[in-house]
Protein backbone atom coordinates (compact mmCIF):
# COMPACT_ATOMS: atom_id res chain seq x y z
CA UNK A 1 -21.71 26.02 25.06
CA UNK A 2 -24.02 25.09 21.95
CA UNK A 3 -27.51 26.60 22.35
CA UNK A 4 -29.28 23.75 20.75
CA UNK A 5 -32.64 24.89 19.85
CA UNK A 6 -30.50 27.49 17.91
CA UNK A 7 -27.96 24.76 16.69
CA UNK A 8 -31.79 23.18 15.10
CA UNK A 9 -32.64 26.29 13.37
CA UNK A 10 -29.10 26.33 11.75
CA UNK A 11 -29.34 22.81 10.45
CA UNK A 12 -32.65 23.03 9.00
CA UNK A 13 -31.67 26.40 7.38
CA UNK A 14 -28.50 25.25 5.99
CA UNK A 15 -30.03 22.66 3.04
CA UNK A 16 -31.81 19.41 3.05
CA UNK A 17 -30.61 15.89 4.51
CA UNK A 18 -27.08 15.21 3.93
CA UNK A 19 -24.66 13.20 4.95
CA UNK A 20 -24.19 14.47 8.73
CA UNK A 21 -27.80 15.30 9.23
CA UNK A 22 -30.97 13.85 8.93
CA UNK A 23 -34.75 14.85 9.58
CA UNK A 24 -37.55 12.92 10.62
CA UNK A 25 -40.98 13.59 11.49
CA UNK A 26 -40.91 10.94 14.68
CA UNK A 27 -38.74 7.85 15.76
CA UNK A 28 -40.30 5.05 17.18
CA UNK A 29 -38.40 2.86 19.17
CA UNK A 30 -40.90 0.73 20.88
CA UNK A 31 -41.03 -1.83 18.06
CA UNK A 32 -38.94 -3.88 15.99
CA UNK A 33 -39.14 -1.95 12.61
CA UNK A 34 -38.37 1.58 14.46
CA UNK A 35 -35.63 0.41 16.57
CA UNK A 36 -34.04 -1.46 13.46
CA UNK A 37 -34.31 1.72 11.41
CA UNK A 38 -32.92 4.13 14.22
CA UNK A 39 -30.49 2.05 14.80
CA UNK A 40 -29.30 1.50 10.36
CA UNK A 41 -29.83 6.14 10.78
CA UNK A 42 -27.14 6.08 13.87
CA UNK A 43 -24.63 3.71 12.22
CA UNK A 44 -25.33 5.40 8.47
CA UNK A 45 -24.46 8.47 9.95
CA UNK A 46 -21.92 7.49 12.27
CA UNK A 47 -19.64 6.10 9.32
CA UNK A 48 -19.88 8.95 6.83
CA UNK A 49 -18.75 11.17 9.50
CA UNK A 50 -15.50 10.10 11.01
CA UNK A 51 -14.34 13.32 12.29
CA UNK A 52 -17.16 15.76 13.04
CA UNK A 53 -20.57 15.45 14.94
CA UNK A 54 -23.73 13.83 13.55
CA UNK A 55 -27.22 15.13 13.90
CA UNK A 56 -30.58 13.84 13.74
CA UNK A 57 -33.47 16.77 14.07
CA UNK A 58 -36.71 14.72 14.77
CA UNK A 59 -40.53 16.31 15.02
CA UNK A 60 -39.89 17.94 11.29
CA UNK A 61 -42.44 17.84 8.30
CA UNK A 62 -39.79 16.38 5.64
CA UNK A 63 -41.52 18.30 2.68
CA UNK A 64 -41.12 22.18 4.27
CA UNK A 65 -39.10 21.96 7.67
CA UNK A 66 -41.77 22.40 9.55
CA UNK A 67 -41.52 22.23 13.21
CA UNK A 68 -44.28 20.12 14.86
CA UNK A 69 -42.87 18.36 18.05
CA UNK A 70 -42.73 14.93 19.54
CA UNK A 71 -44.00 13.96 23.13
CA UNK A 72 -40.91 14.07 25.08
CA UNK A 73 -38.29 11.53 25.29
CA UNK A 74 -36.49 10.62 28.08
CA UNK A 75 -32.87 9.24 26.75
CA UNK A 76 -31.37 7.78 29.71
CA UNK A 77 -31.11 4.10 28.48
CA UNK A 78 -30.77 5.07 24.74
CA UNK A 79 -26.91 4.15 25.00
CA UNK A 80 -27.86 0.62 26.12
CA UNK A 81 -29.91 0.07 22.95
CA UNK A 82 -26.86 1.30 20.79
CA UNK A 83 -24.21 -0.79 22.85
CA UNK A 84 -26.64 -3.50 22.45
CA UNK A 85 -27.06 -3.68 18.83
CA UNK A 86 -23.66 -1.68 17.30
CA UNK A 87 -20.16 -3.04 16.54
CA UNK A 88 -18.32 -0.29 17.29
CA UNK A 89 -21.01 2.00 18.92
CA UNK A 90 -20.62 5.57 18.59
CA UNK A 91 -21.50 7.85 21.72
CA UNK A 92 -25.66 9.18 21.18
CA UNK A 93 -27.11 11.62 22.87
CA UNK A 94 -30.99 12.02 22.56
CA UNK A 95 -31.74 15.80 23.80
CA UNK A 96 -35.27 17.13 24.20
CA UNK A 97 -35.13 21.02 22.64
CA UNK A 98 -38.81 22.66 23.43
CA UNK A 99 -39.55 25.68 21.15
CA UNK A 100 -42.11 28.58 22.41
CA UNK A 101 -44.99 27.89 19.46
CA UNK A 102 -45.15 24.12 20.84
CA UNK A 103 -47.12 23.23 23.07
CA UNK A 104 -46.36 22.35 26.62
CA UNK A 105 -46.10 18.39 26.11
CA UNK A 106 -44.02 18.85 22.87
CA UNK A 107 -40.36 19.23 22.33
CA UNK A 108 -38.12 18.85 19.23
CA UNK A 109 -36.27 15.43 19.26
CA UNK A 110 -32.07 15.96 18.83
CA UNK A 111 -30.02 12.97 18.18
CA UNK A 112 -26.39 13.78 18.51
CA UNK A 113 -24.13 11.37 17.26
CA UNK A 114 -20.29 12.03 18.50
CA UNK A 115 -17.53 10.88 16.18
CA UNK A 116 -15.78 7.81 15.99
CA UNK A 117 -12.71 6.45 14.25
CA UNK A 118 -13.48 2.69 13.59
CA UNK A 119 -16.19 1.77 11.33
CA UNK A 120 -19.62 0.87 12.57
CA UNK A 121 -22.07 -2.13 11.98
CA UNK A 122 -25.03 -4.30 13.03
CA UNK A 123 -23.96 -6.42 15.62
CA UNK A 124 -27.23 -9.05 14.97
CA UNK A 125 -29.73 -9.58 13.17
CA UNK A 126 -32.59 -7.11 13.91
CA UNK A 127 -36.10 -6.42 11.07
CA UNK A 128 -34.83 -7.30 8.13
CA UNK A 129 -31.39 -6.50 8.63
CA UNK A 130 -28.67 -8.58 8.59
CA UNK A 131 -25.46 -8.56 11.57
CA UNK A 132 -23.00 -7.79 9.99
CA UNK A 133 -24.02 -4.91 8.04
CA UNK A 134 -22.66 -1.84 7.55
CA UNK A 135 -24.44 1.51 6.50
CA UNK A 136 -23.32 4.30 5.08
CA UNK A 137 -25.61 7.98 4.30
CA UNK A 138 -25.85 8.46 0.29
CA UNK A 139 -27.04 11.92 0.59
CA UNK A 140 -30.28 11.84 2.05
CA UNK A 141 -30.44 8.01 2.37
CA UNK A 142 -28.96 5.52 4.90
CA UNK A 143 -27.99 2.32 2.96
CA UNK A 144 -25.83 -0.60 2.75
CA UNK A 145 -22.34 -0.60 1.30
CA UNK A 146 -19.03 -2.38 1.22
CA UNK A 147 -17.24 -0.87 3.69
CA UNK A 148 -13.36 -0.85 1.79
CA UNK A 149 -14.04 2.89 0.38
CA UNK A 150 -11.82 5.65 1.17
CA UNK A 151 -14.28 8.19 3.64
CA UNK A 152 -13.29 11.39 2.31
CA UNK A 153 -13.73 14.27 5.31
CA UNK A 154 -15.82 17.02 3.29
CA UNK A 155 -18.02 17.93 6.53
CA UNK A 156 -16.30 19.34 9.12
CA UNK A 157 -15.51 22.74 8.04
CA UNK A 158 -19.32 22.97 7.64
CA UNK A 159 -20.80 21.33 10.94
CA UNK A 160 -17.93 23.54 12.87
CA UNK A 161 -19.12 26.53 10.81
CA UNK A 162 -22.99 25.18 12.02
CA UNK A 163 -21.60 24.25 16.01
CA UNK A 164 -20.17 27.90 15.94
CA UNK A 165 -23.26 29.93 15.04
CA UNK A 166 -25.16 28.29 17.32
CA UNK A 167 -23.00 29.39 20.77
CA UNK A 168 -24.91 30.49 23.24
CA UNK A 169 -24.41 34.20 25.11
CA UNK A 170 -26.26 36.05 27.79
CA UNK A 171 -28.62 37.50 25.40
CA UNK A 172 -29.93 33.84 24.71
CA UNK A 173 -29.75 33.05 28.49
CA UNK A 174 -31.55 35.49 29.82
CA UNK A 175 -33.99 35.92 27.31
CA UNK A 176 -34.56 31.57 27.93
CA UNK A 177 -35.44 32.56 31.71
CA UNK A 178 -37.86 35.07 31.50
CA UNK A 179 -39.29 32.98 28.66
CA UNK A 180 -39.98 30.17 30.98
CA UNK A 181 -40.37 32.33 34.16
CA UNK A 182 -43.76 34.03 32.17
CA UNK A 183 -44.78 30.23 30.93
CA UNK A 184 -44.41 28.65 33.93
CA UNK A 185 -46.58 31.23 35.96
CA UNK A 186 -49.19 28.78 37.32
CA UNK A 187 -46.88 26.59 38.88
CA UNK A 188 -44.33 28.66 40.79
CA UNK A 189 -41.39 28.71 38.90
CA UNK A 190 -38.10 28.86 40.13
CA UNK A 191 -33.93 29.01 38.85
CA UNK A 192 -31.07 28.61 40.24
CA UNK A 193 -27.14 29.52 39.06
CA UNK A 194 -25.14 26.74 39.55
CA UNK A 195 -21.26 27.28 39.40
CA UNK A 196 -21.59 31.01 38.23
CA UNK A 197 -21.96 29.79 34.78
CA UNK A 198 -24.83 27.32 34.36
CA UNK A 199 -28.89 28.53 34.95
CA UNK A 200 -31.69 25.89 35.72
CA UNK A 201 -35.47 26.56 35.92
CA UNK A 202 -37.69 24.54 37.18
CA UNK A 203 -41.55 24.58 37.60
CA UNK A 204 -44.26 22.25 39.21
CA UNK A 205 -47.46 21.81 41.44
CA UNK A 206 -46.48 21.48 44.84
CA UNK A 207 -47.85 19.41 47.33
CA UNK A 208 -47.01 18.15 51.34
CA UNK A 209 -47.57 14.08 52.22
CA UNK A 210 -46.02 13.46 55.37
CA UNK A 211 -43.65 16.53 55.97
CA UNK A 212 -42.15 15.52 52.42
CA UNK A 213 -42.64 17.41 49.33
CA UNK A 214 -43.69 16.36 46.16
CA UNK A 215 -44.11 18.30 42.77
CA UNK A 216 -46.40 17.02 39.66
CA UNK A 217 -46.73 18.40 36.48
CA UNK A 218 -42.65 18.99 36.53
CA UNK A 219 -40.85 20.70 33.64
CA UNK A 220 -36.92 21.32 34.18
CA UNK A 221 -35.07 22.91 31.90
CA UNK A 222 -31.55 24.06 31.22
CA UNK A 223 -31.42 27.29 29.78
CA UNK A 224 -27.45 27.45 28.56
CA UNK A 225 -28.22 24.93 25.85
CA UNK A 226 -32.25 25.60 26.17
CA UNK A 227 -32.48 21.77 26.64
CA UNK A 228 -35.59 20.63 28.40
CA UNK A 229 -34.05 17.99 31.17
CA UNK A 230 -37.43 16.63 32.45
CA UNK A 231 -41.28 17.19 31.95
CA UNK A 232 -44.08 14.61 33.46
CA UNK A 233 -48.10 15.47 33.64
CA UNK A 234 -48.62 12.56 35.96
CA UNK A 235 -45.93 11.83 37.59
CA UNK A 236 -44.94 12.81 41.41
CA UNK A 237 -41.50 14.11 42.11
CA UNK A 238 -39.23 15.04 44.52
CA UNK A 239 -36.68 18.15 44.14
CA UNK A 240 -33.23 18.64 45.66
CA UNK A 241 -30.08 21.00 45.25
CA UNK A 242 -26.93 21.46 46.60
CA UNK A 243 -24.45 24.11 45.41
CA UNK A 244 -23.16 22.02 42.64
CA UNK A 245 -25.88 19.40 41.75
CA UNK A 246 -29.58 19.12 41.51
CA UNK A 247 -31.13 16.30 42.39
CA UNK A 248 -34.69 14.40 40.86
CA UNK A 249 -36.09 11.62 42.35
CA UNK A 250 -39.41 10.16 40.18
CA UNK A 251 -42.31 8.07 41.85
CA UNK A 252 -44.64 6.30 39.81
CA UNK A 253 -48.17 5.52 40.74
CA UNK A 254 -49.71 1.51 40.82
CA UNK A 255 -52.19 -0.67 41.92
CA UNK A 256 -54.77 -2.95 41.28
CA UNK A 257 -58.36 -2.91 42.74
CA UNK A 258 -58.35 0.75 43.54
CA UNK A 259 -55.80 0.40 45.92
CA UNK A 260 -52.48 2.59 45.22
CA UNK A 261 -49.19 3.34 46.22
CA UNK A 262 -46.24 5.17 44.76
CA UNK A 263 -43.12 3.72 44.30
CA UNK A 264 -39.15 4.92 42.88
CA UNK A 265 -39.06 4.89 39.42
CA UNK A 266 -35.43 6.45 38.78
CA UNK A 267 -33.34 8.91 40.18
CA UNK A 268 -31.78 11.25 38.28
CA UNK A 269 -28.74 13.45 39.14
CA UNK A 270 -27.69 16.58 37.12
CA UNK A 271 -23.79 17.40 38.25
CA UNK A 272 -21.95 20.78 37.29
CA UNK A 273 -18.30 20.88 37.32
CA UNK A 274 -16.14 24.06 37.19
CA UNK A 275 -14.59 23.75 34.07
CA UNK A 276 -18.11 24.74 32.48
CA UNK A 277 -19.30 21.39 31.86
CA UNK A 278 -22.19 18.78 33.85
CA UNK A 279 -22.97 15.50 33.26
CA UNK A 280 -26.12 13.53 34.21
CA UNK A 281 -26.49 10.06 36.44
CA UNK A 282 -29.84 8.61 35.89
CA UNK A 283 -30.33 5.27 37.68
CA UNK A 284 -33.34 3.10 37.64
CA UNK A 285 -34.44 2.08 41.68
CA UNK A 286 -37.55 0.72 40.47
CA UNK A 287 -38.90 -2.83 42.24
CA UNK A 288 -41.94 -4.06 40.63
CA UNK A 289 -44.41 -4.50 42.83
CA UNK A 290 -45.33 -8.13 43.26
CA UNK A 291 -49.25 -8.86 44.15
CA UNK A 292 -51.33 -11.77 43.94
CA UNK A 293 -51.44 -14.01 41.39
CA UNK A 294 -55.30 -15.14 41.84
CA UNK A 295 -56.35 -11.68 41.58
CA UNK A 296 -54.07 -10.47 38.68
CA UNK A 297 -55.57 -13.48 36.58
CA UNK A 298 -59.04 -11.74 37.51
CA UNK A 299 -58.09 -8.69 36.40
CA UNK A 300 -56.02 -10.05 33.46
CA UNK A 301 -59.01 -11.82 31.92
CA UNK A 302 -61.34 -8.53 32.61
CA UNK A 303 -58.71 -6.28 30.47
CA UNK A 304 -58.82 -9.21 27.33
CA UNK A 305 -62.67 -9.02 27.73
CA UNK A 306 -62.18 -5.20 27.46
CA UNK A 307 -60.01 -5.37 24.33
CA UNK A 308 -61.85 -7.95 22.95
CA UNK A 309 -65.10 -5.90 23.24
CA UNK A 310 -63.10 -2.63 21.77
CA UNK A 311 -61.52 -4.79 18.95
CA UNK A 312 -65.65 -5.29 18.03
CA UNK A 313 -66.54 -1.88 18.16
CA UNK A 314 -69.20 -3.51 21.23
CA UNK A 315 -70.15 -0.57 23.73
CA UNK A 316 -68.68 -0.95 27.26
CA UNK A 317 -71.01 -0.60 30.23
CA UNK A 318 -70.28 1.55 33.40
CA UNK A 319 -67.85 -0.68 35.21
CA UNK A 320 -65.84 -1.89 32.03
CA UNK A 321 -65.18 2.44 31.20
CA UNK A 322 -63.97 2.77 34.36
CA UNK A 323 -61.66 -0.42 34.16
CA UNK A 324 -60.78 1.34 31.00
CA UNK A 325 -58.80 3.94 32.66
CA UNK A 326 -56.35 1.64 34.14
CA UNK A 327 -56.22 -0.74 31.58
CA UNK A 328 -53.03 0.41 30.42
CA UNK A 329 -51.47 0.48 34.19
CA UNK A 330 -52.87 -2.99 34.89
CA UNK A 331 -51.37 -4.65 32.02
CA UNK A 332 -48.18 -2.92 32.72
CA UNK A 333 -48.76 -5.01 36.69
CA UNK A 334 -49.73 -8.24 34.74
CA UNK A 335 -46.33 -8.22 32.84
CA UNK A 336 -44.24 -7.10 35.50
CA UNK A 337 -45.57 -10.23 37.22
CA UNK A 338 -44.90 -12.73 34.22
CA UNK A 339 -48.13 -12.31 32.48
CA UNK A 340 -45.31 -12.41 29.27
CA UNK A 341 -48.65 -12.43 26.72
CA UNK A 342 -49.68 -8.62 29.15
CA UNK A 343 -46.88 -6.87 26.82
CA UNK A 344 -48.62 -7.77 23.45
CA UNK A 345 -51.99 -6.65 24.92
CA UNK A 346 -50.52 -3.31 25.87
CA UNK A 347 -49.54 -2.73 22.32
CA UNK A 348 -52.81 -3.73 20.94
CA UNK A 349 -54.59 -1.76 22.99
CA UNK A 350 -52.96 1.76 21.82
CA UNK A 351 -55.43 2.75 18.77
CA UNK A 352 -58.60 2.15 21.24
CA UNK A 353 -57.12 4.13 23.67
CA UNK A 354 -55.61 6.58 21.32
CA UNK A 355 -59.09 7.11 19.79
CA UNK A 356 -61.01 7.10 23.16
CA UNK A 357 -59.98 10.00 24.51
CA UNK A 358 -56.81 12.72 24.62
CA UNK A 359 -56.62 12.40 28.99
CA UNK A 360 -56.41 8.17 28.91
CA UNK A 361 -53.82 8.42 25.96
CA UNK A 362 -51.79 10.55 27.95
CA UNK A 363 -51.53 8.03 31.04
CA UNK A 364 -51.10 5.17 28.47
CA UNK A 365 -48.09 6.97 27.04
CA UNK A 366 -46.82 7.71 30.45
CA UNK A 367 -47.39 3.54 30.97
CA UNK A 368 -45.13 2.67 28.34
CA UNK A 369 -42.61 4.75 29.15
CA UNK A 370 -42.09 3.58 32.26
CA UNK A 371 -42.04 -0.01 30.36
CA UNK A 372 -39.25 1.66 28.02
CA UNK A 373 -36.90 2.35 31.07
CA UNK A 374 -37.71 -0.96 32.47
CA UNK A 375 -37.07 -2.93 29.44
CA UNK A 376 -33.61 -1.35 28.42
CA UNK A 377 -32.40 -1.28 31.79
């Protein structure tokens, strides 16, 4: 089993970008131009490298390999995008690898790119890209070629030589739990051995609503490959385990008028077999909640007053700061409800919010990702 924040320290020791690995300092996969460049990286890659994994390492200075972090990313709809867009699409796996000098809400971004025999392309046009194109790396650069060249195989001795330095051992294992056991000190952390071979921690701040049990500020983490499964600042979450599978179930708070309720956002499944190997079954249960049309109007047209007022650097009174706080949240209701214009809003919104303060960027982020799991599923 590949320890992968070691399998990151190998690849950004070994040399600069190549042709089965590539750095970047964050993705961004919310708009048009990110999604159409992740996707020309993953099909680049994924043709120059036939017979051996592919790796993207993102939350990296590109000058000196430095490691700064990315919020984390939850991957579990990431396939759908690449099905969606790619001719042949290869297997991705987006991992979230956290690294002791981060801090708590930051994790370094792997991309792992599985080989695949036929060659790859744009299935539709997407940016400025064309369907029908196929990519190839140059070195350090993803770019368009014809696709009748011989591939000649000159990486796999090296990424096997890469995979195999970075196996993990007890040392690694152990030294990964009382790493997070220390961390994770305020909020009762836990582990747990599944099938002899595999170790989980887990940490959060419990609470009791109706004889059920709920945990917030929830980091998960397995230690084999130090892979960080789940972390949430907001969210509430429910924890099960059986001998053989551990199960997450994530709520989601929303409302409108200062009347709240939680509700299923996904549930998430992490199964270990006994031939040293677990998969993970993450399935979206969320039902948008559906509320009155009169009063989300109201509320719509307050939030564009909002903006409009923050697009003209105009002070907001009392009432309008605290409307500010769920601005984010409240859009997210409008479009769930058909407000299609709400989704635009939301986006314009982000530099006010991201300037206002570091607590209402937080939720906002924590907004649009539950619109990211929505929208791909």
């Amino acid at each position: 089993m590949i320890n992968k924040r070691l399998l990151i320290k190998h690849l950004l020791a070994h040399n600069d970008e190549n042709s089965f690995y590539d750095k970047k300092r964050k993705i961004d996969i919310g708009y048009k131009e990110g999604k159409a460049k992740f996707l020309k990286h993953i099909c680049a890659l994924s043709n120059s490298n036939p017979k051996n994994n592919s790796y993207i390492v993102i939350g990296v200075k590109d000058e000196d390999n430095k490691i700064i972090g990315v919020d984390f990313f939850d991957d579990s709809k990431i396939q759908n995008l690449i099905n969606a867009y790619l001719t042949n699409p290869p297997i991705v796996q987006y991992e979230n690898i956290p690294f002791p000098h981060l801090p708590d809400d930051k994790v370094i971004g792997l991309v792992t790119i599985r080989p695949i025999t036929s060659i790859t392309s744009l299935k539709k046009n997407i940016w400025k890209y064309y369907g029908g194109s196929v990519f190839f790396r140059d070195g350090s650069i993803s770019m368009a070629k014809v696709f009748d060249i011989e591939i000649n195989d000159v990486n796999s001795e090296i990424v096997s030589a890469i995979e195999n330095h970075a196996q993990n051992n007890i040392e690694l294992t152990l030294d990964g739990v009382f790493d997070f056991m220390n961390k994770r000190q305020d909020y009762k952390p836990q582990y747990k051995v599944f099938k002899e071979y595999f170790v989980l921690c887990w940490s959060g701040d419990k609470k009791r609503v109706n004889d059920e049990t709920f945990f917030s500020r929830v980091d998960i983490e397995l230690i084999n490959e130090q892979v960080r499964l789940f972390y949430s600042t907001l969210d509430e979450v429910s924890i099960t385990f059986s001998n053989d599978a551990f199960k997450i179930v994530e709520y989601v708070k929303l409302g409108v008028q200062k009347s709240y309720r939680y509700y299923k956002l996904e549930e998430k499944t992490i199964r270990f077999n006994d031939n040293a190997h677990y998969s993970i079954e993450a399935n979206l249960v969320f039902k948008p909640p559906q509320f009155d049309k009169k009063v989300l109007h109201h509320i719509y047209n307050s939030n564009n007053a909002i903006l409009e007022k923050l697009e003209k650097n105009t002070t907001l009174n009392k009432n309008e700061e605290d409307d500010l706080k769920n601005l984010a949240a409240s859009y997210l209701i409008c479009y769930l409800n058909g407000f299609d214009d709400a989704l635009l809003k939301l986006e314009a919104v982000k530099l006010y919010i991201k300037n206002h303060s570091t607590e209402l960027y937080r939720s906002y982020k924590e907004t649009m990702r539950i619109l990211r799991k929505v929208r791909y599923s």
